[in-house]
Protein backbone atom coordinates (compact mmCIF):
# COMPACT_ATOMS: atom_id res chain seq x y z
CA UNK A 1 98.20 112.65 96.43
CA UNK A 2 98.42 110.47 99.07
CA UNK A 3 101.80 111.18 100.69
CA UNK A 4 101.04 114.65 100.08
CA UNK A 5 97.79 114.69 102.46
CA UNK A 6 99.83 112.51 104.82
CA UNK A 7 102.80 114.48 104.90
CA UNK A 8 100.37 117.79 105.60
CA UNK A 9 98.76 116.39 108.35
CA UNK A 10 100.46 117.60 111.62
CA UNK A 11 101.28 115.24 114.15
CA UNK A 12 101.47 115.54 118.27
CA UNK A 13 104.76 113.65 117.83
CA UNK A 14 106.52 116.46 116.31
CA UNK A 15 105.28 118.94 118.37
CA UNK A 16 101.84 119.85 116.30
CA UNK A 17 104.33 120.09 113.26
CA UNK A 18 103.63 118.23 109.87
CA UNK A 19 106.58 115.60 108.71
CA UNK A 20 107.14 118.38 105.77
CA UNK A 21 108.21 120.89 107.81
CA UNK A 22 110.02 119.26 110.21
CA UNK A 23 111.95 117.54 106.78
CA UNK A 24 112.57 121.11 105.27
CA UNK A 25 113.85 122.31 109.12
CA UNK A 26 116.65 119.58 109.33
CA UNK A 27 117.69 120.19 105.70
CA UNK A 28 117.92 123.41 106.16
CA UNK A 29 119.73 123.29 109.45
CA UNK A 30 122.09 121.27 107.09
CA UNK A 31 123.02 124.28 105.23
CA UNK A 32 122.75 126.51 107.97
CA UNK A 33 119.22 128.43 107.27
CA UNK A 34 116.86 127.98 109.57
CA UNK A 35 113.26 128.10 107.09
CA UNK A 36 110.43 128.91 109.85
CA UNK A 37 110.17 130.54 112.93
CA UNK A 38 110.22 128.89 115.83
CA UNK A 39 106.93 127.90 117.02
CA UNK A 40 105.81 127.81 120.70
């Protein structure tokens, strides 16, 4: 429960993005998809 909260909690770092999305982004980069659009 924990990590989940933490991982849902965006952060200025990654541009106002939470750690999950920014995880599923480069995965999916990895495979070629790209799973959000981009935010501005």
């Amino acid at each position: 429960m924990i990590c989940d909260r933490l991982n849902a909690t965006p952060r200025q770092c990654l541009g106002w993005k939470t750690p999950s999305e920014v995880f599923r982004e480069k995965m999916m980069e990895e495979i070629g998809q790209r799973p959000y659009p981009q935010r501005k």
